[in-house]
PDB file of N, CA and C in Angstrom:
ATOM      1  N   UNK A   1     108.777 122.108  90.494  1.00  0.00           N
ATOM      2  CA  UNK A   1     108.587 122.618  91.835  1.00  0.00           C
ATOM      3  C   UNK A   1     109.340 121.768  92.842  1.00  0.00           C
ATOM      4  N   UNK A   2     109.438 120.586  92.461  1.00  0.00           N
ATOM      5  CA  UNK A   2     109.664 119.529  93.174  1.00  0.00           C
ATOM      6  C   UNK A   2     111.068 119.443  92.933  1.00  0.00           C
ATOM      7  N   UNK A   3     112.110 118.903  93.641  1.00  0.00           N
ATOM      8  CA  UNK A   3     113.511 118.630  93.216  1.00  0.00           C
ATOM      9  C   UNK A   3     113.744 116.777  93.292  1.00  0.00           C
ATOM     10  N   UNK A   4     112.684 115.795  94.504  1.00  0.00           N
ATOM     11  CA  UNK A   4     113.125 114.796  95.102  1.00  0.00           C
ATOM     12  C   UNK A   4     111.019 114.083  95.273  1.00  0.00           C
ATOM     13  N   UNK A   5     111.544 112.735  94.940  1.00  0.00           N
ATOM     14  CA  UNK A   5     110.309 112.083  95.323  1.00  0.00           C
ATOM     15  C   UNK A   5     111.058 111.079  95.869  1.00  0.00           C
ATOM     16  N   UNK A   6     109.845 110.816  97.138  1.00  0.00           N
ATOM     17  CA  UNK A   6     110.443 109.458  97.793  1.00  0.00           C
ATOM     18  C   UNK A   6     108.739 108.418  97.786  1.00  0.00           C
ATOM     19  N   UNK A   7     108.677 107.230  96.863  1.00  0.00           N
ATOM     20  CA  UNK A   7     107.988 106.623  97.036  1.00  0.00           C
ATOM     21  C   UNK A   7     108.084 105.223  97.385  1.00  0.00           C
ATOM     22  N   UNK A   8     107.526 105.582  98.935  1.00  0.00           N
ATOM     23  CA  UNK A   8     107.543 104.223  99.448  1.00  0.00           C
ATOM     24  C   UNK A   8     106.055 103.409  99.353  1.00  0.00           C
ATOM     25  N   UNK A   9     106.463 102.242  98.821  1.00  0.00           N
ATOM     26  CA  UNK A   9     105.148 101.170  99.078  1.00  0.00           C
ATOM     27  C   UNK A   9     104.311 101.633  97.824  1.00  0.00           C
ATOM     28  N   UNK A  10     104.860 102.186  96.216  1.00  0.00           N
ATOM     29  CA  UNK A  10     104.002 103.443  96.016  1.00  0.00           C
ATOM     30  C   UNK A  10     102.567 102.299  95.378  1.00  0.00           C
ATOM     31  N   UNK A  11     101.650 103.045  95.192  1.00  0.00           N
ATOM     32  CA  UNK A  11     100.517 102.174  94.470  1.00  0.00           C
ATOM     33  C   UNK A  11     100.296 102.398  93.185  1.00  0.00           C
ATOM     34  N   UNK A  12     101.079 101.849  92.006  1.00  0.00           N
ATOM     35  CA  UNK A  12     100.952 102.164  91.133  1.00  0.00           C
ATOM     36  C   UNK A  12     100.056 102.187  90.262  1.00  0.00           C
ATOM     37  N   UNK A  13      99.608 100.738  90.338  1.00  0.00           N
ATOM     38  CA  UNK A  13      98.140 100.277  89.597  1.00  0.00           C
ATOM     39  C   UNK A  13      96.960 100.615  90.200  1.00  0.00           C
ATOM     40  N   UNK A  14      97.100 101.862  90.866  1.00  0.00           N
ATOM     41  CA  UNK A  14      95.391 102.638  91.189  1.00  0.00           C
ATOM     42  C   UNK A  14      94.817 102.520  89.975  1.00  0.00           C
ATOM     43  N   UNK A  15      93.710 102.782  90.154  1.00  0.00           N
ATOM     44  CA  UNK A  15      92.461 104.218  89.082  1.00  0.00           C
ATOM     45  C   UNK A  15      93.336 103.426  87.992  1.00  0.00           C
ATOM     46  N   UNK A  16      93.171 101.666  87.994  1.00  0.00           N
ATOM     47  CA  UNK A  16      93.338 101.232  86.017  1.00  0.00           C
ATOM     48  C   UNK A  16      94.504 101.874  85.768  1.00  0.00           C
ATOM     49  N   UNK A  17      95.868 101.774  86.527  1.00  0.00           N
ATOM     50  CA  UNK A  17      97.008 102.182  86.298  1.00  0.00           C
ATOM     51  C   UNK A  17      97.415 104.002  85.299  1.00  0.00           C
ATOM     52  N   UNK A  18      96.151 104.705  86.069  1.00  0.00           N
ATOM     53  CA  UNK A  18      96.435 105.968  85.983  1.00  0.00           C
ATOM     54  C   UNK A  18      97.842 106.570  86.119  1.00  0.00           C
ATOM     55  N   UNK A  19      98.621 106.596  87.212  1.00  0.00           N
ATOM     56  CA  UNK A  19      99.676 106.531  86.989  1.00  0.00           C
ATOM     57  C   UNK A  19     100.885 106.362  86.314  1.00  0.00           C
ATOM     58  N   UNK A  20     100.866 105.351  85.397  1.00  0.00           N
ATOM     59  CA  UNK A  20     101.857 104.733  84.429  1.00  0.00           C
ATOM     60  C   UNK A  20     101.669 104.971  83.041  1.00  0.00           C
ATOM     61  N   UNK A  21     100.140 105.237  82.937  1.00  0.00           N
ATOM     62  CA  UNK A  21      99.663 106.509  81.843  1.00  0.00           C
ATOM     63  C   UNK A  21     100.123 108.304  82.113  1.00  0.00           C
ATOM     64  N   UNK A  22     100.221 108.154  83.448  1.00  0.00           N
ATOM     65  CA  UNK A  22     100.606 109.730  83.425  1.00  0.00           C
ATOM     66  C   UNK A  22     102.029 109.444  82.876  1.00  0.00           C
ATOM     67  N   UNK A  23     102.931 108.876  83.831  1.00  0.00           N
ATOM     68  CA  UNK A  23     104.418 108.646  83.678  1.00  0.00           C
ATOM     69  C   UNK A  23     104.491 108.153  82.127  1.00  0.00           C
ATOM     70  N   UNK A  24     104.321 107.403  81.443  1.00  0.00           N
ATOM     71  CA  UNK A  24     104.382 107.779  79.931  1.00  0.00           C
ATOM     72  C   UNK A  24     103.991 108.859  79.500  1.00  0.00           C
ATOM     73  N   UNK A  25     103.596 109.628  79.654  1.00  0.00           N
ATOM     74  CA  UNK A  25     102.951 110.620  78.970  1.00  0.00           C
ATOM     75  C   UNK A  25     104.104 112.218  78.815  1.00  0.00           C
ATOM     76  N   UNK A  26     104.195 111.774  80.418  1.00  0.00           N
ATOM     77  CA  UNK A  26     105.204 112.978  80.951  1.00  0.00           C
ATOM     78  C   UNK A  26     106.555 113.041  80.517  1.00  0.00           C
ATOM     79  N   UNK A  27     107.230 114.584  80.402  1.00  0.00           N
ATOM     80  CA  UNK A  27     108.076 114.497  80.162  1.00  0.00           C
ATOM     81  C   UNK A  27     109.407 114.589  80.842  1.00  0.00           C
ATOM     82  N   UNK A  28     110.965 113.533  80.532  1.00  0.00           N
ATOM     83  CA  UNK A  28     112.225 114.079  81.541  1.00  0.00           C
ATOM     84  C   UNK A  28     112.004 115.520  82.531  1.00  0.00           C
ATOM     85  N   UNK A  29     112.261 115.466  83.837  1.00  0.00           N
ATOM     86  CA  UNK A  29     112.502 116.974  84.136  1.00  0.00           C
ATOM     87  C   UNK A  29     113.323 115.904  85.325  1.00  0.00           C
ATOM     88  N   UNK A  30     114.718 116.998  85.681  1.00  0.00           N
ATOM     89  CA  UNK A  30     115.215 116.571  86.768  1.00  0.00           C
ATOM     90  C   UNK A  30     114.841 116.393  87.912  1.00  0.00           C
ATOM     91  N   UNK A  31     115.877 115.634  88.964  1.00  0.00           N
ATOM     92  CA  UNK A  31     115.122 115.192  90.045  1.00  0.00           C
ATOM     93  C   UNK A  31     116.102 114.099  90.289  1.00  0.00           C
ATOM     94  N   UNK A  32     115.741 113.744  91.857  1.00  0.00           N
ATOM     95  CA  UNK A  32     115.755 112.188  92.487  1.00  0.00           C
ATOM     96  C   UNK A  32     114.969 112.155  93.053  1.00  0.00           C
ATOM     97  N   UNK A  33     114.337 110.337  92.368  1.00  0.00           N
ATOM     98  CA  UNK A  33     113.480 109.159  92.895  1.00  0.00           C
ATOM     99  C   UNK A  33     114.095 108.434  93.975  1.00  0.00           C
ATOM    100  N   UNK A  34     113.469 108.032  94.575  1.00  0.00           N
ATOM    101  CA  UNK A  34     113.295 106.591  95.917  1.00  0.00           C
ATOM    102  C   UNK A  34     112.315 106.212  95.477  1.00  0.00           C
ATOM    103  N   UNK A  35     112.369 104.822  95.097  1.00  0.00           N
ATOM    104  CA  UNK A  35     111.044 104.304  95.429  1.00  0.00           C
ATOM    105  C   UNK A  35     111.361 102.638  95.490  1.00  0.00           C
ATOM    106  N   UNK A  36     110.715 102.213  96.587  1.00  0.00           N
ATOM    107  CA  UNK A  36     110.633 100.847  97.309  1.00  0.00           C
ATOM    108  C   UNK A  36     109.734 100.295  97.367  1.00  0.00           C
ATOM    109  N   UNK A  37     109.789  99.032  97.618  1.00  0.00           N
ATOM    110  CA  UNK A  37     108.670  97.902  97.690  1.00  0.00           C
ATOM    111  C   UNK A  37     109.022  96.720  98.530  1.00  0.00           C
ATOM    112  N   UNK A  38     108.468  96.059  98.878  1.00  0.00           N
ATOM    113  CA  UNK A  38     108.551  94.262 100.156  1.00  0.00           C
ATOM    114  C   UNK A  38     108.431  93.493  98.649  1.00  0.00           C
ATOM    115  N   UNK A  39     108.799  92.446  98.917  1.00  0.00           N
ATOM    116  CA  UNK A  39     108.493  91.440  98.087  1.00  0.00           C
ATOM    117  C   UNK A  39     107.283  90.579  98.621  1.00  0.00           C
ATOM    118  N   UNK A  40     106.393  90.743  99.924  1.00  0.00           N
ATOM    119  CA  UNK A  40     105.234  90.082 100.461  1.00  0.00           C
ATOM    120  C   UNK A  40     104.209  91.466 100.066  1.00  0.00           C
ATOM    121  N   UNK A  41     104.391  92.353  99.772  1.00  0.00           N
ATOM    122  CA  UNK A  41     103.310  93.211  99.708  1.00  0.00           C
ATOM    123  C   UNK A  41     101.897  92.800  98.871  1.00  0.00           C
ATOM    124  N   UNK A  42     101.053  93.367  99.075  1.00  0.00           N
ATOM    125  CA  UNK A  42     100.387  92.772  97.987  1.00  0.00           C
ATOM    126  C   UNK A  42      98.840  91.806  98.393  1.00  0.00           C
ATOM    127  N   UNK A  43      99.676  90.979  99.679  1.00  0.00           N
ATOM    128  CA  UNK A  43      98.780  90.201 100.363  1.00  0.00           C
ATOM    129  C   UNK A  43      97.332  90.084 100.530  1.00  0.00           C
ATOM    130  N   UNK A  44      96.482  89.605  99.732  1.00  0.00           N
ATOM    131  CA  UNK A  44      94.895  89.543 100.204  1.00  0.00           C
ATOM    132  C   UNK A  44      94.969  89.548 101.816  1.00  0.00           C
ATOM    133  N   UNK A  45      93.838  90.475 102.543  1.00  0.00           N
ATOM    134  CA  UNK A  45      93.542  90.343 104.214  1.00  0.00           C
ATOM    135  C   UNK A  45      92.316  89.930 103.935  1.00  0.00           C
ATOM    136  N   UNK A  46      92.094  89.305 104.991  1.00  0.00           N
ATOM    137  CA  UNK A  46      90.333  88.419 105.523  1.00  0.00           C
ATOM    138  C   UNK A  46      90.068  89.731 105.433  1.00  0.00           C
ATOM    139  N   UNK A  47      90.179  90.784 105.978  1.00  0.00           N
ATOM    140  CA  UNK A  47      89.260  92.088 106.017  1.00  0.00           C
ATOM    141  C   UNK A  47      89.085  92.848 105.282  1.00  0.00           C
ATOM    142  N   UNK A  48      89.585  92.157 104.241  1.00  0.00           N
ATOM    143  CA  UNK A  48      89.603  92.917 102.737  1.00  0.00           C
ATOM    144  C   UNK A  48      87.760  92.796 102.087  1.00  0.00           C
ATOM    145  N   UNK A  49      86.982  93.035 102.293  1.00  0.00           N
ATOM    146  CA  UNK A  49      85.758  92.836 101.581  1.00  0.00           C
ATOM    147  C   UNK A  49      86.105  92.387 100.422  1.00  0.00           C
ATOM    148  N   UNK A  50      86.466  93.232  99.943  1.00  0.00           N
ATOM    149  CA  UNK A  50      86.284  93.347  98.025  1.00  0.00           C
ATOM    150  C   UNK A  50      87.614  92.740  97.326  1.00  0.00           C
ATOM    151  N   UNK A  51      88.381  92.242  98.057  1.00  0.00           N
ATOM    152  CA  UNK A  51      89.432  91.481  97.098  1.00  0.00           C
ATOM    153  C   UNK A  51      90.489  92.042  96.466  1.00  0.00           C
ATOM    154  N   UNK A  52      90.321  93.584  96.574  1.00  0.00           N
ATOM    155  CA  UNK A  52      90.885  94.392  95.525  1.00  0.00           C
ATOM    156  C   UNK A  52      92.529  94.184  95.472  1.00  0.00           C
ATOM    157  N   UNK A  53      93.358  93.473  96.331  1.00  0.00           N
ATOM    158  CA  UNK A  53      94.789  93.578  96.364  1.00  0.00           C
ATOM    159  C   UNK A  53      95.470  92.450  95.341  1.00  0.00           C
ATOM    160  N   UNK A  54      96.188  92.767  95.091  1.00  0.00           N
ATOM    161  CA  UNK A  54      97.089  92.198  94.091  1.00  0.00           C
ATOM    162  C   UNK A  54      97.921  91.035  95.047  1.00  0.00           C
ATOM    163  N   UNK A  55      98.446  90.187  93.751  1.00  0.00           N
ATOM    164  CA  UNK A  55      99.169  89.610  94.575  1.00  0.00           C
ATOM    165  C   UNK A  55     100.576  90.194  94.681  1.00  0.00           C
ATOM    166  N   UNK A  56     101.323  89.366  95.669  1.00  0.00           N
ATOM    167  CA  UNK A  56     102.742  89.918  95.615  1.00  0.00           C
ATOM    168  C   UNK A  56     103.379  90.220  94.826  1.00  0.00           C
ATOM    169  N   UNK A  57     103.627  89.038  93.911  1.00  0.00           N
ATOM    170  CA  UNK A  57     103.867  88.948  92.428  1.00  0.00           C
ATOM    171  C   UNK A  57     103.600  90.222  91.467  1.00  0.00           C
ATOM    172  N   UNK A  58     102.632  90.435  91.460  1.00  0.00           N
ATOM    173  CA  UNK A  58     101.613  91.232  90.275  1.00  0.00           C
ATOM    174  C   UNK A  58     102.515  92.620  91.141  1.00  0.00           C
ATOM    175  N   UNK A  59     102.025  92.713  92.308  1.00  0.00           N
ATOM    176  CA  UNK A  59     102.181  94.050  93.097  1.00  0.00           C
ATOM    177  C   UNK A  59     103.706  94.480  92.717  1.00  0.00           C
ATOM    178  N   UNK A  60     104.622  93.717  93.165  1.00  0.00           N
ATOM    179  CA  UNK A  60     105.663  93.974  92.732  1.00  0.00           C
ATOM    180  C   UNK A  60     106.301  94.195  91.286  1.00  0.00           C
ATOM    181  N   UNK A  61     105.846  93.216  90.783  1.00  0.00           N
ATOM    182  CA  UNK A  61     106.041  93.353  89.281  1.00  0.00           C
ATOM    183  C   UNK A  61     105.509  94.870  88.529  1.00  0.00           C
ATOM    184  N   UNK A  62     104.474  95.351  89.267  1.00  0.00           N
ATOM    185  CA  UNK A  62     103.987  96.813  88.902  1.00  0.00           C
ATOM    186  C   UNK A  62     104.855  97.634  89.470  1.00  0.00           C
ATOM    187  N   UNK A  63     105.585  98.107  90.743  1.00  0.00           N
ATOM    188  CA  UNK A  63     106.773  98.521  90.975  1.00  0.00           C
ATOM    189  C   UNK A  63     107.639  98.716  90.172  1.00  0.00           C
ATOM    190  N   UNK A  64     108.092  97.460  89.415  1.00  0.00           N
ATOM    191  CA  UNK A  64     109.100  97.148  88.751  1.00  0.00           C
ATOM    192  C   UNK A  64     109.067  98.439  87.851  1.00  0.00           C
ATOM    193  N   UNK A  65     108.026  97.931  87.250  1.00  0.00           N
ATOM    194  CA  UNK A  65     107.342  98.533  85.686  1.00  0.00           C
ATOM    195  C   UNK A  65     107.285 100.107  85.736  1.00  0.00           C
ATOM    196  N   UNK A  66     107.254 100.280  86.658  1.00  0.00           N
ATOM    197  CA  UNK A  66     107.187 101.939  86.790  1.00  0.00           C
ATOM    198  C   UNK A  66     108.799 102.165  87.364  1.00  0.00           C
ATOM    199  N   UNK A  67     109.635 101.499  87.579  1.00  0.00           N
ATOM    200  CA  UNK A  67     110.951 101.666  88.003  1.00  0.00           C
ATOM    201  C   UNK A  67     111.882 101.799  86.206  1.00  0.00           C
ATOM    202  N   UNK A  68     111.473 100.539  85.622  1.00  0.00           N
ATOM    203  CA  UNK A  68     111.819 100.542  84.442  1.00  0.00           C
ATOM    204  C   UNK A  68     111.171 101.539  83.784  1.00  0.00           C
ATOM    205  N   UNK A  69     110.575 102.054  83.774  1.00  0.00           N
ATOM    206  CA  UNK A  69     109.727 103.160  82.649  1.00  0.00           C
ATOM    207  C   UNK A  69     110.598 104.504  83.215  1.00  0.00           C
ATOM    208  N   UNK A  70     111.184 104.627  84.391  1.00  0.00           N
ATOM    209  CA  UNK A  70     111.462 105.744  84.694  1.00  0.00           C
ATOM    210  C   UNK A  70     112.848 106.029  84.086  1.00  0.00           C
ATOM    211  N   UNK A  71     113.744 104.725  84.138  1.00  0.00           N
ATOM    212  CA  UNK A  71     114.702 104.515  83.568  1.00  0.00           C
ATOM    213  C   UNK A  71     114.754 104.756  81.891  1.00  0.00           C
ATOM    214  N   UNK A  72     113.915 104.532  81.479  1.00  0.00           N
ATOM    215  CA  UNK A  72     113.854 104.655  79.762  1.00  0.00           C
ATOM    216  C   UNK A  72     113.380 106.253  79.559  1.00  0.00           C
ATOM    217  N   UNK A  73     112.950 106.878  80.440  1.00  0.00           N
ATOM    218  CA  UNK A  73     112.590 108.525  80.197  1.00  0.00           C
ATOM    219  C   UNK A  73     114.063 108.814  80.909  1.00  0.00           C
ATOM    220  N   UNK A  74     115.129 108.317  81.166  1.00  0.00           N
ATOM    221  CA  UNK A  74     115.857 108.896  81.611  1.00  0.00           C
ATOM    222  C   UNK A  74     116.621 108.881  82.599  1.00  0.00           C
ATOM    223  N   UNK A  75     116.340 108.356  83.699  1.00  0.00           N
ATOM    224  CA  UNK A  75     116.826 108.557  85.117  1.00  0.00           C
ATOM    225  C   UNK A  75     117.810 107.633  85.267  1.00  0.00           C
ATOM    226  N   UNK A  76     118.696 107.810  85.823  1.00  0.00           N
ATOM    227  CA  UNK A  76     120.026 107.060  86.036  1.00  0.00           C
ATOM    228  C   UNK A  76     119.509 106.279  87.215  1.00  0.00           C
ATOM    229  N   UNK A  77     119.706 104.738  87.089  1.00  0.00           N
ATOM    230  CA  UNK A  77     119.906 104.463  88.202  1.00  0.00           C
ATOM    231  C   UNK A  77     120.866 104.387  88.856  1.00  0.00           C
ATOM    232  N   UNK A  78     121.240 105.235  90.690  1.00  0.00           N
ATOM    233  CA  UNK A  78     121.930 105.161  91.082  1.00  0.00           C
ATOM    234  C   UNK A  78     122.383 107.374  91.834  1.00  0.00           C
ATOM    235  N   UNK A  79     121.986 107.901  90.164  1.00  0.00           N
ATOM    236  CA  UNK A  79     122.368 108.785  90.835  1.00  0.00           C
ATOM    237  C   UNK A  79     120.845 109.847  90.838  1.00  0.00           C
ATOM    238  N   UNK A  80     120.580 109.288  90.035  1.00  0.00           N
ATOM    239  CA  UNK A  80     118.786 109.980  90.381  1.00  0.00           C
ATOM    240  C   UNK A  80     117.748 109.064  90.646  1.00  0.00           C
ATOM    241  N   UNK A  81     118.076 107.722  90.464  1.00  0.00           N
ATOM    242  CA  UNK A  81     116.530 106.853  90.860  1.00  0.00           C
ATOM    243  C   UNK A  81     117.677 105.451  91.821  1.00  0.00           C
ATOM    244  N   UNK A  82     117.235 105.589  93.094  1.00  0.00           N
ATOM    245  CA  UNK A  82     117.332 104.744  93.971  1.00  0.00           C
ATOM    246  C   UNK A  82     116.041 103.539  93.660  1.00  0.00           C
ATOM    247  N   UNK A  83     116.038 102.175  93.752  1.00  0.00           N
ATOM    248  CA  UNK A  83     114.967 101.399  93.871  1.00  0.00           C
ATOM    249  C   UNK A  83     115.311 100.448  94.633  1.00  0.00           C
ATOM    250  N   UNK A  84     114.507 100.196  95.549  1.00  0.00           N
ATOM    251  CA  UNK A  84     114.725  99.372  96.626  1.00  0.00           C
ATOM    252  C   UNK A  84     113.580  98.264  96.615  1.00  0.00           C
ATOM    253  N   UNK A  85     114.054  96.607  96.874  1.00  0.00           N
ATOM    254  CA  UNK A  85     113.198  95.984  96.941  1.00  0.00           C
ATOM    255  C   UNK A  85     113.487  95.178  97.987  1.00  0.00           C
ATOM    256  N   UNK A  86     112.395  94.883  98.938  1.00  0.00           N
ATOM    257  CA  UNK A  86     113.259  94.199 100.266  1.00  0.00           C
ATOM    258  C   UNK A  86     112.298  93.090 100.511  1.00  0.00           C
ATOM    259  N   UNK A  87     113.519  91.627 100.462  1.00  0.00           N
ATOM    260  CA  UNK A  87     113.250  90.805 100.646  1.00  0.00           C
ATOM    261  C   UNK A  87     112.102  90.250 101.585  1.00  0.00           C
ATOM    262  N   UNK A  88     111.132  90.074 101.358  1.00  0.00           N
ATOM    263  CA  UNK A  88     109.971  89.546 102.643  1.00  0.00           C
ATOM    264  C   UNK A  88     109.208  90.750 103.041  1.00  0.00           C
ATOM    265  N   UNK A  89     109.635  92.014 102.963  1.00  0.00           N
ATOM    266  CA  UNK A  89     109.036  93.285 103.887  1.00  0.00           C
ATOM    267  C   UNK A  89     107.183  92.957 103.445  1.00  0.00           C
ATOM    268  N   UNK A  90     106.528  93.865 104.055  1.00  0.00           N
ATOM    269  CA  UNK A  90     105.158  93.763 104.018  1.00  0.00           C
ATOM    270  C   UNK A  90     105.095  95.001 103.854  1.00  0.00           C
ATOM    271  N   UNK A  91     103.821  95.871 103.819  1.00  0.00           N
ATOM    272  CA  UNK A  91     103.314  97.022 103.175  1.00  0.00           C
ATOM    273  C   UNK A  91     102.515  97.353 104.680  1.00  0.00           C
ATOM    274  N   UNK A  92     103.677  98.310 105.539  1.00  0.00           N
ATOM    275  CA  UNK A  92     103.517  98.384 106.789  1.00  0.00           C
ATOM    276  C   UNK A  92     104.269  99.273 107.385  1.00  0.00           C
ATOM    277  N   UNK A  93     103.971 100.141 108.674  1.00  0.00           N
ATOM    278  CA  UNK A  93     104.759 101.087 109.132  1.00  0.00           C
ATOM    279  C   UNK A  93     106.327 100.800 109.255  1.00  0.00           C
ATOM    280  N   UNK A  94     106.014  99.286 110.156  1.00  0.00           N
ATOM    281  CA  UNK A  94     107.327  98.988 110.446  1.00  0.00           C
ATOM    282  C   UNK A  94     108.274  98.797 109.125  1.00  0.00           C
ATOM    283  N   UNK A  95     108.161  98.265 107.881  1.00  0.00           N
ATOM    284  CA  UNK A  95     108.869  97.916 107.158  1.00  0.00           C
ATOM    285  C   UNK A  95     109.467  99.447 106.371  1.00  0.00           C
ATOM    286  N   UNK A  96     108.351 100.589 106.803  1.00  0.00           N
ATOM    287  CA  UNK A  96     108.441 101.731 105.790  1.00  0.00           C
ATOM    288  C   UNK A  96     109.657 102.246 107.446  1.00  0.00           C
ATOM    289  N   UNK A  97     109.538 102.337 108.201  1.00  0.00           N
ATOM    290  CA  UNK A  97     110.475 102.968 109.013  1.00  0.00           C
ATOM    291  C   UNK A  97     112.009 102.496 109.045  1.00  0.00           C
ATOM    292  N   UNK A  98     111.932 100.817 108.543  1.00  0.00           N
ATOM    293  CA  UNK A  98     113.557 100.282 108.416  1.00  0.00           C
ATOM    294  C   UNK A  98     114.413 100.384 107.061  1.00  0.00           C
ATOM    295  N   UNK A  99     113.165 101.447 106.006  1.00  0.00           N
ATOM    296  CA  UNK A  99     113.884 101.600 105.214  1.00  0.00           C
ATOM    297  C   UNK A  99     113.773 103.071 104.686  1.00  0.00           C
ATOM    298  N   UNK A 100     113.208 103.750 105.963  1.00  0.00           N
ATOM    299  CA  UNK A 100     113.300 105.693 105.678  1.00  0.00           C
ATOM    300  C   UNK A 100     114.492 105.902 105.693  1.00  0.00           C
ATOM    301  N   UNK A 101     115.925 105.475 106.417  1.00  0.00           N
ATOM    302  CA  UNK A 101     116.949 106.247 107.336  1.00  0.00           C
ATOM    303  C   UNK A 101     117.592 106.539 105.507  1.00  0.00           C
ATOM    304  N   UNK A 102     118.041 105.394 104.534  1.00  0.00           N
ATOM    305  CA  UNK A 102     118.105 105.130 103.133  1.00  0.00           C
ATOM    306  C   UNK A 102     117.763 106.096 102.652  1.00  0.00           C
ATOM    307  N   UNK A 103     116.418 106.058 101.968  1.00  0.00           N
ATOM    308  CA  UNK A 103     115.344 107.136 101.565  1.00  0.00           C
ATOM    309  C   UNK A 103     116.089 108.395 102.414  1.00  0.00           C
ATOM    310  N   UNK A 104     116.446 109.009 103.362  1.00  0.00           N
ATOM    311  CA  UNK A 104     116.616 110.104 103.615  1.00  0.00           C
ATOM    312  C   UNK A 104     117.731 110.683 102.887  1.00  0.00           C
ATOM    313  N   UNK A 105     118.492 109.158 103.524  1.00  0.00           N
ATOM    314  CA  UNK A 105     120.218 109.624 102.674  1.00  0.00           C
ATOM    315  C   UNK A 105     120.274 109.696 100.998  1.00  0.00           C
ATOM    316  N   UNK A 106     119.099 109.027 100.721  1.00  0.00           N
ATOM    317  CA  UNK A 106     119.506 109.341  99.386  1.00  0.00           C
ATOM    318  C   UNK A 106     118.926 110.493  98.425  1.00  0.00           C
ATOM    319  N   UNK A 107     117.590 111.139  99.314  1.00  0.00           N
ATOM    320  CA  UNK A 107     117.360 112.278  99.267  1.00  0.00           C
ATOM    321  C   UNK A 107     117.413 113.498  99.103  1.00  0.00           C
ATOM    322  N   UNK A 108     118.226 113.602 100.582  1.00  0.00           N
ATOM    323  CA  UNK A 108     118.830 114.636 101.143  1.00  0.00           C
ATOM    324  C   UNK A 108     120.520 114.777 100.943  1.00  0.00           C
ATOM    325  N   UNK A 109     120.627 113.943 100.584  1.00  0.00           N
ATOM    326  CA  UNK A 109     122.532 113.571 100.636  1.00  0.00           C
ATOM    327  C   UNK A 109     123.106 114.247 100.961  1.00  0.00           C
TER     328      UNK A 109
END
C-alpha cells in the first residue's frame, strides 16, 4: 500500500522489541526507508518516573540493528534505505525539523 517510510527517532525496542520480531518475520516488498537517530537520544529525564529509557548507547545501537536487518532482507543502502545518524541530536522537535528537509528529498525525490 505503502511505497516510502520515513522513520524518524523510530522506537524500536517497544513492546520487548516487537518490532524487530515483526521485521524478521516479514517479507522483501519494495519501497524507500529514512530512518534516523541523534547519537544523545535515549537520555534518562528526572521526569521520567519509571526509568524506562535506554541509554544512548543501547538506543542507538537498536537503530542500528533494525537498519542492518533491513539491509540483509534486502534494501540497498543508498537507493532504498537512507540512514541517518546525527552527531549529538536529541530526540526532539527541533532535531526532527533539521533533518525533515533530507527525509523529504529522499522520499519524494
Amino acid at each position: 500500500v505503502f511505497g516510502a517510510v520515513g522513520a524518524v527517532s523510530p522506537s524500536v525496542g517497544f513492546a520487548r522489541g516487537a518490532l524487530m520480531d515483526y521485521l524478521e518475520r516479514a517479507r522483501f516488498v519494495g519501497g524507500r526507508i529514512y530512518m534516523d537517530v541523534g547519537t544523545h537520544e535515549g537520555r534518562p529525564r528526572a521526569r521520567d518516573p519509571l526509568h524506562l529509557r535506554h541509554k544512548p548507547r543501547e538506543y542507538v545501537g537498536m537503530v542500528r540493528d533494525a537498519r542492518d536487518l533491513l539491509v540483509r532482507k534486502g534494501y540497498r543502502e543508498g537507493p532504498d534505505l537512507l540512514y541517518v545518524e546525527e552527531e549529538g541530536a536529541v530526540h526532539n522537535e527541533a532535531a526532527w525539523a533539521d533533518r525533515l528537509p533530507q527525509l523529504l528529498r529522499f522520499l519524494l525525490g
